[in-house]
N, C-alpha and C. Protein backbone atom coordinates (compact mmCIF):
# COMPACT_ATOMS: atom_id res chain seq x y z
N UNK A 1 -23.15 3.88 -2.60
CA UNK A 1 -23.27 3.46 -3.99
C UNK A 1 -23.24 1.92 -4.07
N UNK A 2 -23.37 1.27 -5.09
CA UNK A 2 -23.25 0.09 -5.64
C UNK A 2 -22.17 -0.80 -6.18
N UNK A 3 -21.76 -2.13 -5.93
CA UNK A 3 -20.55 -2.42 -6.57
C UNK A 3 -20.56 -2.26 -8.41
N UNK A 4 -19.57 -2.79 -8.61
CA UNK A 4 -19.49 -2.37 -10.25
C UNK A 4 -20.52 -2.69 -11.36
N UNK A 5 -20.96 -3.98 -10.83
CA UNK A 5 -21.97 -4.24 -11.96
C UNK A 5 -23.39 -3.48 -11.72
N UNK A 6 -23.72 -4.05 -10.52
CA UNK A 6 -25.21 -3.05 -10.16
C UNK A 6 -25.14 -1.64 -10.36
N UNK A 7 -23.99 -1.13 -10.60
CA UNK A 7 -23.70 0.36 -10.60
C UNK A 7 -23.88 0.52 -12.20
N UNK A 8 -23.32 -0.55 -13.25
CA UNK A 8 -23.22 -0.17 -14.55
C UNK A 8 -24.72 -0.83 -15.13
N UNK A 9 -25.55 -1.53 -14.63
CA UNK A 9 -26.75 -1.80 -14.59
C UNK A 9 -27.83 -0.28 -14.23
N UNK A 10 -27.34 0.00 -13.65
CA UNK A 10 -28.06 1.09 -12.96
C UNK A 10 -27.91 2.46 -14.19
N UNK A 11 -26.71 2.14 -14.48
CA UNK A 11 -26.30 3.60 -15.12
C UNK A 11 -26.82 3.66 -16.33
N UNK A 12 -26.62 1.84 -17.12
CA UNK A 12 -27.71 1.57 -18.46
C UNK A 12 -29.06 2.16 -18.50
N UNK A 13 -29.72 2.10 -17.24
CA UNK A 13 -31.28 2.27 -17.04
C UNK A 13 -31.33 3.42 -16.66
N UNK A 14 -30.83 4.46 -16.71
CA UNK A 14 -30.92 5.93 -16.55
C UNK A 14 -31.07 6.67 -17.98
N UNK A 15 -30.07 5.67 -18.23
CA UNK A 15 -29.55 6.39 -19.85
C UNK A 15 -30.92 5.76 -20.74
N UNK A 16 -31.09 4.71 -20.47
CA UNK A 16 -32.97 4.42 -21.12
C UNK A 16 -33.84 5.07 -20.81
N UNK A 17 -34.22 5.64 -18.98
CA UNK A 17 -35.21 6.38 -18.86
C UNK A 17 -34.89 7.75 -19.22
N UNK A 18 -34.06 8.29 -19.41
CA UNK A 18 -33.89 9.61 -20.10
C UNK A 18 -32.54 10.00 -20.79
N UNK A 19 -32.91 9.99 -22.30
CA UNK A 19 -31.82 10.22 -22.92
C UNK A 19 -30.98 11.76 -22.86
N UNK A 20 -31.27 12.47 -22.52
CA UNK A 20 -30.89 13.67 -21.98
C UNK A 20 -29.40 13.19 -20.98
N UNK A 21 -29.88 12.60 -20.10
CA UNK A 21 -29.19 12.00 -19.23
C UNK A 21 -27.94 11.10 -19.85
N UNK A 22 -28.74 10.51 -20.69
CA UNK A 22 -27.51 9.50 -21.47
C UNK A 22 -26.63 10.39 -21.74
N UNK A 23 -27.16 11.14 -22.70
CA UNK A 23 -25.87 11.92 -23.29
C UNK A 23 -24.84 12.53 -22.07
N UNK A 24 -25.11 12.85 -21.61
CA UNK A 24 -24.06 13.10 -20.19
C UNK A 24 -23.15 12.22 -19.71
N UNK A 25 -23.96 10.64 -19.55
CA UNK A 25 -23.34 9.75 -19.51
C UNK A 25 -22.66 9.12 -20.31
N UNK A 26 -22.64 9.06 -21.77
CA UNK A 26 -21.81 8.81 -22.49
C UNK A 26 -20.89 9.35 -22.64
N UNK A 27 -20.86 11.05 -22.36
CA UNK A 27 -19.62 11.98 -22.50
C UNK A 27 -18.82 11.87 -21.57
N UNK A 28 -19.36 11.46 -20.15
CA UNK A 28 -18.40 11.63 -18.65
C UNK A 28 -18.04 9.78 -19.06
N UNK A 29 -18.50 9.16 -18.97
CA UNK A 29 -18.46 7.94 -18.76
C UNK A 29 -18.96 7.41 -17.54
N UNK A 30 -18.78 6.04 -17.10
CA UNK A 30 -18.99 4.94 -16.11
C UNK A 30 -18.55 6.03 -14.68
N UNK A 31 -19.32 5.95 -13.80
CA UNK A 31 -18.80 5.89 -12.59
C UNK A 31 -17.65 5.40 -12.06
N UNK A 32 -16.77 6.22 -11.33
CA UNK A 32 -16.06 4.55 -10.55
C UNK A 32 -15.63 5.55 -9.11
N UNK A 33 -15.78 4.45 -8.40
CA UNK A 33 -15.86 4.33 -6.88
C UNK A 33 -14.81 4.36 -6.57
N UNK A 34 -14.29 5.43 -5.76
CA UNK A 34 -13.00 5.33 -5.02
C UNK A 34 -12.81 3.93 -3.68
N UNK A 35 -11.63 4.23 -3.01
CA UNK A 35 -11.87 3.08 -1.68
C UNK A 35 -12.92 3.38 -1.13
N UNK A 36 -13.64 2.41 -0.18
CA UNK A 36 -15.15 2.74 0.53
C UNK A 36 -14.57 3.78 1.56
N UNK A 37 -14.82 4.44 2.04
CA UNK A 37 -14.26 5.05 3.66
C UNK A 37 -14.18 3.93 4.91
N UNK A 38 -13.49 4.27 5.76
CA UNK A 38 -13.18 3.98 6.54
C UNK A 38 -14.31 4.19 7.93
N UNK A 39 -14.80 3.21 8.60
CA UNK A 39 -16.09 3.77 9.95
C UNK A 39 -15.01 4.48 10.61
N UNK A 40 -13.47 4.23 11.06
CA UNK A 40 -12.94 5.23 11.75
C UNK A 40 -12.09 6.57 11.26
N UNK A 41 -12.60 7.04 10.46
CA UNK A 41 -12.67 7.97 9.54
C UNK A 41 -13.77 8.91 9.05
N UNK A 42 -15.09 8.46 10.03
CA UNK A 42 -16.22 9.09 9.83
C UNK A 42 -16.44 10.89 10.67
N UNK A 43 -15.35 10.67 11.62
CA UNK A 43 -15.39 11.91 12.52
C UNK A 43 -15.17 13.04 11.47
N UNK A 44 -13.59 12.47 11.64
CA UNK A 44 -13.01 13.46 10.27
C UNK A 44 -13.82 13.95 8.85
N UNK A 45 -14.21 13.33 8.23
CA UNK A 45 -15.17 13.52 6.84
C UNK A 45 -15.90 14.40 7.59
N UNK A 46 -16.94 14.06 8.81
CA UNK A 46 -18.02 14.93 8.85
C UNK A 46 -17.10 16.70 9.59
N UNK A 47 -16.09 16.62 9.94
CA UNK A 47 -15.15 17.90 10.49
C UNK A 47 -14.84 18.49 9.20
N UNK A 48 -14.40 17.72 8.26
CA UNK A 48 -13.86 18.44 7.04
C UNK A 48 -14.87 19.18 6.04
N UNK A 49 -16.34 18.57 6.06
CA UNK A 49 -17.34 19.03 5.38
C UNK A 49 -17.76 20.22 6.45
N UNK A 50 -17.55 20.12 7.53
CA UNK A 50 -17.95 21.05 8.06
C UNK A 50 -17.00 22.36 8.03
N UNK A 51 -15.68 22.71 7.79
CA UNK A 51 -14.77 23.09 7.34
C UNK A 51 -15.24 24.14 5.98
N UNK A 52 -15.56 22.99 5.21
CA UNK A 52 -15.91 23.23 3.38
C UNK A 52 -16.75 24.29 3.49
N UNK A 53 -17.76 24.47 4.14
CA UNK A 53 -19.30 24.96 4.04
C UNK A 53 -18.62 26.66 3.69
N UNK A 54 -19.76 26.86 2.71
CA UNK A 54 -19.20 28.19 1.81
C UNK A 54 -18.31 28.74 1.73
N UNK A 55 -17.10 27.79 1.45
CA UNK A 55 -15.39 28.15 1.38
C UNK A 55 -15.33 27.94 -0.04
N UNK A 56 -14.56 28.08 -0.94
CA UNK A 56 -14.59 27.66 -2.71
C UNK A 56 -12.99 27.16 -2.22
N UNK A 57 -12.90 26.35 -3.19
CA UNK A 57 -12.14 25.14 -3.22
C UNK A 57 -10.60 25.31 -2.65
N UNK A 58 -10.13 26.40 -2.95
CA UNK A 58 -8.54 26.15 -2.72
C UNK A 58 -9.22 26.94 -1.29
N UNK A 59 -9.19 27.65 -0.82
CA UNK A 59 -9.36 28.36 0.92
C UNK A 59 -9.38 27.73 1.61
N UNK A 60 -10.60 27.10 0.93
CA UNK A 60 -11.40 25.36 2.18
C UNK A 60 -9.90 24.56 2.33
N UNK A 61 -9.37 24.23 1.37
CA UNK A 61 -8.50 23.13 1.45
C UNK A 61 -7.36 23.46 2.34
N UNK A 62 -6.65 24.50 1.99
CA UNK A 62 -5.43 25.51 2.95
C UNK A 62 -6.16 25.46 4.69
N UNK A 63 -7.70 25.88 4.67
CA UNK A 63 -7.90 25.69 6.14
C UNK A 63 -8.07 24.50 6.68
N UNK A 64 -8.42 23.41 5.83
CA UNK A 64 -8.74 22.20 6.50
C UNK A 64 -6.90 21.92 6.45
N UNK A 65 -6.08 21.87 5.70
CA UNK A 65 -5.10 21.47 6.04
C UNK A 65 -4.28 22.19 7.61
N UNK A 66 -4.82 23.08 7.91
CA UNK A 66 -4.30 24.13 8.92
C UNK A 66 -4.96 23.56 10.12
N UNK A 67 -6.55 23.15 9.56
CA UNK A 67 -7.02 22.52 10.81
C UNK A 67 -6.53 20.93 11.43
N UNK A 68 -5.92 20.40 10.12
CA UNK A 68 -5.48 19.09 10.25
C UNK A 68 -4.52 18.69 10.98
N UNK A 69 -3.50 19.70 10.75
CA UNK A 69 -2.29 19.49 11.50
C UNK A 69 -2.29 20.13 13.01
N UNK A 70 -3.65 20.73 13.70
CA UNK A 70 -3.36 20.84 15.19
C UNK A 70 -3.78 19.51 15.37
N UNK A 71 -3.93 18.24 14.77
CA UNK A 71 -3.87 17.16 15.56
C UNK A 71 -2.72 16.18 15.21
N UNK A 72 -1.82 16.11 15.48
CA UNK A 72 -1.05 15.08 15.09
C UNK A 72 -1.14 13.74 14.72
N UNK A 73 -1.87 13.12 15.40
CA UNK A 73 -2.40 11.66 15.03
C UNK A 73 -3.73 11.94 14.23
N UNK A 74 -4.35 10.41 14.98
CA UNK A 74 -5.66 10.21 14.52
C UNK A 74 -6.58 11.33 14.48
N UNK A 75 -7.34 11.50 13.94
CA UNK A 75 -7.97 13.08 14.19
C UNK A 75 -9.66 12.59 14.78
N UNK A 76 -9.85 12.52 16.46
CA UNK A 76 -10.93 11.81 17.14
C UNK A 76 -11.37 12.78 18.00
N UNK A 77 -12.45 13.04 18.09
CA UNK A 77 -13.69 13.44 19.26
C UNK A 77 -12.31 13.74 20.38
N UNK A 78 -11.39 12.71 20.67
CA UNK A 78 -11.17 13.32 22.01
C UNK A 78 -9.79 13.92 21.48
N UNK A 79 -9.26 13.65 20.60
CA UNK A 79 -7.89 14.52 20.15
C UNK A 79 -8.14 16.43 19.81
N UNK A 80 -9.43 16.28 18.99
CA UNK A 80 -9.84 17.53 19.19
C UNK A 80 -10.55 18.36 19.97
N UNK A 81 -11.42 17.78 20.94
CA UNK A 81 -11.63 18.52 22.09
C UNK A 81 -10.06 19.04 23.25
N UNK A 82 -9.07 18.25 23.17
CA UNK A 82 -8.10 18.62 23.67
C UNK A 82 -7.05 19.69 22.64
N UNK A 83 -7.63 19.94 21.27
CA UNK A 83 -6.73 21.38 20.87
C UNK A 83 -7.40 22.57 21.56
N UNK A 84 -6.26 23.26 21.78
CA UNK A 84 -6.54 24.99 22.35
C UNK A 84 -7.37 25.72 20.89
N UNK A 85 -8.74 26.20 21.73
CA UNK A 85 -9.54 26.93 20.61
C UNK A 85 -8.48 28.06 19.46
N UNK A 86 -8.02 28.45 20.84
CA UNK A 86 -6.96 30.15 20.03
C UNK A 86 -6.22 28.95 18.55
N UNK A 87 -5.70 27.20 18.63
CA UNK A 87 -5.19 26.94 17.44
C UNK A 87 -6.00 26.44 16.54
N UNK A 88 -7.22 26.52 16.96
CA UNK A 88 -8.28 26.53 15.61
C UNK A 88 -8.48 27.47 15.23
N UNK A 89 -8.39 28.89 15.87
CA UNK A 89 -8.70 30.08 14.93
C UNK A 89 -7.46 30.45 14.48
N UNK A 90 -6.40 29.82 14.90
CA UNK A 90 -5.18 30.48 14.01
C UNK A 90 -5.23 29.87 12.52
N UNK A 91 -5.90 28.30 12.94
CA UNK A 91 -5.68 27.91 11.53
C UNK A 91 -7.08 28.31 10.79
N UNK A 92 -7.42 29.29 10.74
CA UNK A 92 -8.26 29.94 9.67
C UNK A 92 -9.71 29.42 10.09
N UNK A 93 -10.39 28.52 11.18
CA UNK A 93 -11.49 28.55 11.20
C UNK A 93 -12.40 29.11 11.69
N UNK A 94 -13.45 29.76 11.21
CA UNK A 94 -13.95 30.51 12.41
C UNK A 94 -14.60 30.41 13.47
N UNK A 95 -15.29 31.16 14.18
CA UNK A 95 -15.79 31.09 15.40
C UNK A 95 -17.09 30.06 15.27
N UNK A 96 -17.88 30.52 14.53
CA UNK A 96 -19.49 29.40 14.05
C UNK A 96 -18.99 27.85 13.70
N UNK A 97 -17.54 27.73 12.87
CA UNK A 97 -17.19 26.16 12.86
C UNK A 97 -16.88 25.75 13.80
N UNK A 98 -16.10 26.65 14.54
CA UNK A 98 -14.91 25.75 15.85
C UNK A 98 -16.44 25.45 16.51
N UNK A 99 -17.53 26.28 16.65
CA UNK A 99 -18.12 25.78 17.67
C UNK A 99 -18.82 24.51 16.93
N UNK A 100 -18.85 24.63 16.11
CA UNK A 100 -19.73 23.41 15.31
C UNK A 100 -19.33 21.97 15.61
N UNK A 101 -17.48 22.18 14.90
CA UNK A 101 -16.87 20.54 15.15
C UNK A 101 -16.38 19.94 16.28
N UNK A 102 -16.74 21.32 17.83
CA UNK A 102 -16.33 20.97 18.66
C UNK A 102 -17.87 20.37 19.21
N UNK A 103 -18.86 21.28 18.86
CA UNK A 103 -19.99 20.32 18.72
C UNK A 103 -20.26 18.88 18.58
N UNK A 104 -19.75 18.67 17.20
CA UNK A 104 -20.04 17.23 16.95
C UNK A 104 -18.74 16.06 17.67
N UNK A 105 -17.86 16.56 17.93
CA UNK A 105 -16.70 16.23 18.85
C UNK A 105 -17.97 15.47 20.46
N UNK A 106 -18.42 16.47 20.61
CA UNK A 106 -19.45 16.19 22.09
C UNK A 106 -20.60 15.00 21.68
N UNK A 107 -21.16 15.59 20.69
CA UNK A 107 -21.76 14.55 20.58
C UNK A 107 -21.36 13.29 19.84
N UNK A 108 -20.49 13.23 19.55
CA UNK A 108 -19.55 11.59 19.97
C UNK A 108 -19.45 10.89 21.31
N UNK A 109 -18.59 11.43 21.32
CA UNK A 109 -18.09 11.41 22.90
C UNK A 109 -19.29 10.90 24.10
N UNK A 110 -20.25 11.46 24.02
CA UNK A 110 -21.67 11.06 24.65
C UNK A 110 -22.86 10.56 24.31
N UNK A 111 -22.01 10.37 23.18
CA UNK A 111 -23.27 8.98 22.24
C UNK A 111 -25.03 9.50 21.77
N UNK A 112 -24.37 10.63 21.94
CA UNK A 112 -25.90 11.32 20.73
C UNK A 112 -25.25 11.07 19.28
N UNK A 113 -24.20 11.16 19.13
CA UNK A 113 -24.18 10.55 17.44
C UNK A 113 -23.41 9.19 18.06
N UNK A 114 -23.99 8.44 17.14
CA UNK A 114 -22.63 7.05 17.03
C UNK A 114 -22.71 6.73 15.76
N UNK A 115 -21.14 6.87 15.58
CA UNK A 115 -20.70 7.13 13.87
C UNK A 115 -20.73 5.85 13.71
N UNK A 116 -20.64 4.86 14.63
CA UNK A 116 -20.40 3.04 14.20
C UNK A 116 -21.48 2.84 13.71
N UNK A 117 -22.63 2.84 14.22
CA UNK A 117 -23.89 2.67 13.86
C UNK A 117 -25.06 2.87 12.38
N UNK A 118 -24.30 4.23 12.29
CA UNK A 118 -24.76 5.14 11.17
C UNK A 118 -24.80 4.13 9.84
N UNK A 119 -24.34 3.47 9.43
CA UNK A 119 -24.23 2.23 8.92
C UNK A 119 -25.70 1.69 8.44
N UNK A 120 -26.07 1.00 9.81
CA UNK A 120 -27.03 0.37 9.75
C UNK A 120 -28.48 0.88 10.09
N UNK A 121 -28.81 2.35 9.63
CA UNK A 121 -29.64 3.26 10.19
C UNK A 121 -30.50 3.58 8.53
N UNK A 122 -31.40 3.97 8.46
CA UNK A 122 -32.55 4.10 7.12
C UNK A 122 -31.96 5.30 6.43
N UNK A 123 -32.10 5.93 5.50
CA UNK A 123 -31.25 7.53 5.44
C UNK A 123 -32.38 8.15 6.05
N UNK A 124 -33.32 8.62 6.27
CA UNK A 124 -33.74 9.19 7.34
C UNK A 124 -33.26 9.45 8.93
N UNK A 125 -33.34 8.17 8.93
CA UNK A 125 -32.86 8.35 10.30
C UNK A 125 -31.01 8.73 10.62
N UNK A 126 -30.57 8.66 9.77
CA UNK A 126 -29.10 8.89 9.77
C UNK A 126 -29.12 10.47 9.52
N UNK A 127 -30.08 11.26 8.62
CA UNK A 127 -30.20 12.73 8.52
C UNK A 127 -30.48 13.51 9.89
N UNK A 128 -31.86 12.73 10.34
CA UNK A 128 -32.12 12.82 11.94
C UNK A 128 -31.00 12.67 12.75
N UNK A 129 -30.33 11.93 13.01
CA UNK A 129 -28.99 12.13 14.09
C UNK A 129 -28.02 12.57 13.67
N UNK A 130 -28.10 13.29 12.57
CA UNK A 130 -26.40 14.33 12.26
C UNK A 130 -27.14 15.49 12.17
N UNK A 131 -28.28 16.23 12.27
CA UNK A 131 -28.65 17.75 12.06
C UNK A 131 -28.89 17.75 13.61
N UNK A 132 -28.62 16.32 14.70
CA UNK A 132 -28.66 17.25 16.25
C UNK A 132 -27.69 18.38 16.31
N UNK A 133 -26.20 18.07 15.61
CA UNK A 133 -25.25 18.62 15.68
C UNK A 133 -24.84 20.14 15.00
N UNK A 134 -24.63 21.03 15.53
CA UNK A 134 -24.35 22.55 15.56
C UNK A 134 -23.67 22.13 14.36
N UNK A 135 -24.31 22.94 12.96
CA UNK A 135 -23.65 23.37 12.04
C UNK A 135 -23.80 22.47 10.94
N UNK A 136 -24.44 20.80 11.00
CA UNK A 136 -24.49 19.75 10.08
C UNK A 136 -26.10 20.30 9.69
N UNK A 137 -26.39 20.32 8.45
CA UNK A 137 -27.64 20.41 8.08
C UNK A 137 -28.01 19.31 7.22
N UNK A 138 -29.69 19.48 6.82
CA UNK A 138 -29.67 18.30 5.52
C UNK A 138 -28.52 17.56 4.50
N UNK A 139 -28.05 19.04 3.48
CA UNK A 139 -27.22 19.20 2.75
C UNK A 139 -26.01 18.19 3.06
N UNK A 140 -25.29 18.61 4.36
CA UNK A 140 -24.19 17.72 4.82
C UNK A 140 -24.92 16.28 5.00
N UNK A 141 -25.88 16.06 5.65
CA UNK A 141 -25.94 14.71 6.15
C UNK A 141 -25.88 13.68 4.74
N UNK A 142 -26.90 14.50 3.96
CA UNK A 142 -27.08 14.14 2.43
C UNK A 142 -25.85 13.41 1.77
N UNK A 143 -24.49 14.43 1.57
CA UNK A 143 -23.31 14.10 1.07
C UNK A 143 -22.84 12.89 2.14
N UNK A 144 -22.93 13.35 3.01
CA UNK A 144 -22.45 11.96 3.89
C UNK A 144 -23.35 10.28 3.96
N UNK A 145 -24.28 10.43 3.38
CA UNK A 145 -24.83 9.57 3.02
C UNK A 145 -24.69 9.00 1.74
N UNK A 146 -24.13 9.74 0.62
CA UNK A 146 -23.72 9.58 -0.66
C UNK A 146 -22.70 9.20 -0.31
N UNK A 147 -21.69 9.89 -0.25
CA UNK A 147 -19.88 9.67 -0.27
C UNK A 147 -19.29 8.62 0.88
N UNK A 148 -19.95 8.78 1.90
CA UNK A 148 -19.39 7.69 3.10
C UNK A 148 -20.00 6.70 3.40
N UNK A 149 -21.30 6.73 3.22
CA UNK A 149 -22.20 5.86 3.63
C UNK A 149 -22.33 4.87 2.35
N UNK A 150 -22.13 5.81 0.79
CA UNK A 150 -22.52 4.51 -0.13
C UNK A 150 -24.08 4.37 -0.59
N UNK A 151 -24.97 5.42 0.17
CA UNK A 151 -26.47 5.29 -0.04
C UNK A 151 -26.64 5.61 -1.83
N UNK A 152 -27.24 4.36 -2.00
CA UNK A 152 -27.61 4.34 -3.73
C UNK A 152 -28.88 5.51 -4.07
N UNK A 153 -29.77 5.39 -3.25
CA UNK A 153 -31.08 6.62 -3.88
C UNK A 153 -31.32 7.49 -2.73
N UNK A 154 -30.25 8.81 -2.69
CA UNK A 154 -29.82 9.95 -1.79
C UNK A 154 -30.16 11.15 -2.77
N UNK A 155 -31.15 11.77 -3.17
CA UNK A 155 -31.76 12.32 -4.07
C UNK A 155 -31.45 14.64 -3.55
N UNK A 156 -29.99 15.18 -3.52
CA UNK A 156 -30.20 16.45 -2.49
C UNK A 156 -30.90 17.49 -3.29
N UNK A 157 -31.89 17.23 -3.08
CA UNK A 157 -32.70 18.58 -4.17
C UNK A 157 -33.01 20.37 -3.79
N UNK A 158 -32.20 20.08 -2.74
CA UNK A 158 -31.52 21.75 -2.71
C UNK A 158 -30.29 21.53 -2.94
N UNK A 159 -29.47 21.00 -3.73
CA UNK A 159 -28.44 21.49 -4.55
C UNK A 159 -27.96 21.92 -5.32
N UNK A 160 -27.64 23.07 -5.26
CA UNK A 160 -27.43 24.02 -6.57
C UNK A 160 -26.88 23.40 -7.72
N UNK A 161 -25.77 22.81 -7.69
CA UNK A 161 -25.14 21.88 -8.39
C UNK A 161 -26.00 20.68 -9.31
N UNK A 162 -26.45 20.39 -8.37
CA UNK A 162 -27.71 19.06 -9.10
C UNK A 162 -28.98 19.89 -10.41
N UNK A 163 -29.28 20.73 -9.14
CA UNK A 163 -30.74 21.38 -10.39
C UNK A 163 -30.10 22.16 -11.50
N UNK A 164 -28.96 23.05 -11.36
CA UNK A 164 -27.83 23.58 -12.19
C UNK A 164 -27.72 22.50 -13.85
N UNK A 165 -27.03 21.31 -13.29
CA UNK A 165 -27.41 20.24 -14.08
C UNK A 165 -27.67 19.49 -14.96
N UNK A 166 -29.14 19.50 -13.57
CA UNK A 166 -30.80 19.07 -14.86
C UNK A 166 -30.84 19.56 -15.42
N UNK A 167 -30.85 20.97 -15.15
CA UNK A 167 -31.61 22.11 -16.13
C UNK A 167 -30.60 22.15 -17.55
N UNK A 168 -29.04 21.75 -17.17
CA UNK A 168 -27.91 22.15 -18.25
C UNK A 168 -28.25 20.90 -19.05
N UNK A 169 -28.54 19.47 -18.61
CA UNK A 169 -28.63 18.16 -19.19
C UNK A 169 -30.08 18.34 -20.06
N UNK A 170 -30.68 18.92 -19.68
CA UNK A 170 -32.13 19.07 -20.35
C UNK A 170 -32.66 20.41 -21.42
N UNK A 171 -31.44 21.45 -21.17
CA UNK A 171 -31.91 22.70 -22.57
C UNK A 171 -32.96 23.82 -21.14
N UNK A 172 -32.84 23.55 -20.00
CA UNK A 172 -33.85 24.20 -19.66
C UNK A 172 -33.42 25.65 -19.09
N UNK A 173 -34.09 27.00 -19.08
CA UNK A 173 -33.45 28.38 -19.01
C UNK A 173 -33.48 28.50 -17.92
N UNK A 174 -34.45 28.02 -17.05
CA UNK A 174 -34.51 27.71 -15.72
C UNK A 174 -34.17 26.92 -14.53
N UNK A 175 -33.35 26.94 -13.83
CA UNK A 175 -33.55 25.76 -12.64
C UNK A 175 -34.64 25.27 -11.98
N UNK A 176 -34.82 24.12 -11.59
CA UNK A 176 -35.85 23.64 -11.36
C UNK A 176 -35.82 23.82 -9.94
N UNK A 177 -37.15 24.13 -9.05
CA UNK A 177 -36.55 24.29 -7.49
C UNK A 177 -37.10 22.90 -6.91
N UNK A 178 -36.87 23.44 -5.75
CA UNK A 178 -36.51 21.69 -4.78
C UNK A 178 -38.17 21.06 -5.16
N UNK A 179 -39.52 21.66 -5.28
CA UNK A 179 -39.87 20.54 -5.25
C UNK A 179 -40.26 19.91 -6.20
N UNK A 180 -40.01 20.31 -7.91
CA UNK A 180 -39.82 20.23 -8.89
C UNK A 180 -39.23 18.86 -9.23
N UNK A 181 -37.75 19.13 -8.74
CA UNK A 181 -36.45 18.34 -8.66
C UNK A 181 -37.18 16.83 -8.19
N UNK A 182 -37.68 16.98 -6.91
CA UNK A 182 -38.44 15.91 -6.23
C UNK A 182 -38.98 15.03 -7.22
N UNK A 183 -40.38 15.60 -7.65
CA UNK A 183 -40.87 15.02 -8.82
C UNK A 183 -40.21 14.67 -9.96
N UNK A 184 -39.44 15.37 -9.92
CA UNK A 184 -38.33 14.47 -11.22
C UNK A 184 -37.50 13.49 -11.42
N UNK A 185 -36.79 13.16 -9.80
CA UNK A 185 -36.73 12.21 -9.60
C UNK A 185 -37.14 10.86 -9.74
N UNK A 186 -38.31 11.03 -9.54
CA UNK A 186 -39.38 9.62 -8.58
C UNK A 186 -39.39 8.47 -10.00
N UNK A 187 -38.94 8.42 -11.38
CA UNK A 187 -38.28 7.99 -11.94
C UNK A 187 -37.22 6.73 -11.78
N UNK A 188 -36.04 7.64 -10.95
CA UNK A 188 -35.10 7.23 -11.38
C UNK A 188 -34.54 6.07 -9.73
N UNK A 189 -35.54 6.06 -9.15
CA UNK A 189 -35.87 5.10 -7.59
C UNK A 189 -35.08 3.98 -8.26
N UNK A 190 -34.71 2.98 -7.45
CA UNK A 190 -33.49 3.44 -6.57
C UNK A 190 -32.23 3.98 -6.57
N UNK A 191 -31.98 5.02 -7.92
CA UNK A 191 -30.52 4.75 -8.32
C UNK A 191 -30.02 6.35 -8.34
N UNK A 192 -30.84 7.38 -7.34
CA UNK A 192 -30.98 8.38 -7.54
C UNK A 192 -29.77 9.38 -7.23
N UNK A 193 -28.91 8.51 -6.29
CA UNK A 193 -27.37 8.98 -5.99
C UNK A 193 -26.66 9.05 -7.36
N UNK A 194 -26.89 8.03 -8.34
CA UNK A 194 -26.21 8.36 -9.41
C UNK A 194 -26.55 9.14 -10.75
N UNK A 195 -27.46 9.43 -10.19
CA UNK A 195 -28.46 10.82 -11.35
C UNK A 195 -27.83 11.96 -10.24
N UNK A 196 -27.63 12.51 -9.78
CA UNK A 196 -27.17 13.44 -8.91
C UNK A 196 -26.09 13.39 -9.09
N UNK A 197 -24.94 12.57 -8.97
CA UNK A 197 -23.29 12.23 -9.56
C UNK A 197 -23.44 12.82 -11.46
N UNK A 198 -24.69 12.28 -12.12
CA UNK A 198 -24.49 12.74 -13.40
C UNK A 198 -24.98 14.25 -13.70
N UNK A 199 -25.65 14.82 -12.82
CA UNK A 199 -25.89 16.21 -12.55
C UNK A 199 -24.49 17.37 -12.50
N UNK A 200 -23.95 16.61 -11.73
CA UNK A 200 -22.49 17.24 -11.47
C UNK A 200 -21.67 17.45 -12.47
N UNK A 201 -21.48 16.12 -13.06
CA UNK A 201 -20.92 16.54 -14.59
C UNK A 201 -21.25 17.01 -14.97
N UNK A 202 -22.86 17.58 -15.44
CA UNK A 202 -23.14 17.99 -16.55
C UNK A 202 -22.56 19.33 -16.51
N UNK A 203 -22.64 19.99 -15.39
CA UNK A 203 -22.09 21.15 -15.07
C UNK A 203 -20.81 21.24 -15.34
N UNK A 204 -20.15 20.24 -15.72
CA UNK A 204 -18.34 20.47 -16.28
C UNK A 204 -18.05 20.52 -17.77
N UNK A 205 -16.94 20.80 -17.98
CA UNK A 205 -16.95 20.70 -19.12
C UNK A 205 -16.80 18.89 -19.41
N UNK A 206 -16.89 18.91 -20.91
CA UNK A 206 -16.75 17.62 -21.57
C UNK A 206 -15.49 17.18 -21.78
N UNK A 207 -15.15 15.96 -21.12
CA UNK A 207 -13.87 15.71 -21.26
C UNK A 207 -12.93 16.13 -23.15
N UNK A 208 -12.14 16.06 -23.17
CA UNK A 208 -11.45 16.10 -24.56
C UNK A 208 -10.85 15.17 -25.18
């Protein structure tokens, strides 16, 4: 994402190119940006999303906390290749994740991913080197390009959540499918991470 002003610049000119949108934005309000993440903190985020994947909210959280604590420290490529599998499945994960984050554990470790880097990589090419990894798909690389990375026009148009939305921000009976969404976008260049953040709301209720 953007610092504060380019972000509230950005958010003005959404709410001009489509008032639909405004209204969303006037009801949720301004964005605001938590701390940036941490580059040595990138393992973890991408373990914990991998964790999340079709869990609903409190499960996911109880297992990632279950998975958290077989590491005592830092939680790194080589701290978790050294937990015993049997204490990842005790703590609730299953067989398709453990192999996943022990996956992306490897490819750390041997420099098919390098999380330092990821940084300074196009979002393409940052999608390209996280779907080498067992179990990361578009979807994930996507959020990790939004939430960790900070990418301003990260547009995930297979997200249920996002087209959910549009369709709620706009009166429409239908969801729009991915390549719909696409075209609907092409608008809102470069600021498309935060039309996707206002998607999300729309789907909530209105504050009180």
């Amino acid at each position: 994402m953007a610092p504060a002003r380019p972000l509230a610049d950005a958010t003005r000119r959404i709410a001009v190119l489509d008032p639909a949108l405004g209204r969303v934005i006037a009801a949720h309000g301004p964005r605001r940006l938590p701390r940036r993440p941490l580059v040595a903190d990138r393992f973890e985020t991408l373990a914990h999303s991998i964790t999340h994947q079709q869990l609903a909210g409190r499960a996911a959280a109880t297992i990632w906390s279950r998975v958290r604590a077989t590491v005592p420290g830092p939680f790194t490529p080589e701290a978790l290749v050294a937990v015993d599998p049997g204490d990842l499945a005790a703590a609730g994960l299953s067989g398709t994740k453990r192999a996943a984050v022990v996956d992306l554990a490897h490819h750390v470790l041997d420099g098919r991913v390098r999380l330092e880097r990821l940084g300074h990589l196009a979002d393409a090419e940052v999608v390209d080197e996280l779907v080498q990894v067992r179990g990361i798909g578009p979807w994930t690389a996507e959020m990790f390009l939004m939430f960790t990375l900070r990418r301003p026009d990260v547009w995930p148009v297979g997200d249920l959540g996002v087209r959910a939305g549009w369709a709620r921000a706009h009166g429409l009976d239908d969801l729009p499918d991915a390549r719909r969404l696409a075209e609907l976008g092409e608008p809102f260049r470069p600021h498309r991470s935060l039309v996707a953040w206002y998607c999300w709301r729309a789907c909530e209720p209105e504050p009180g």
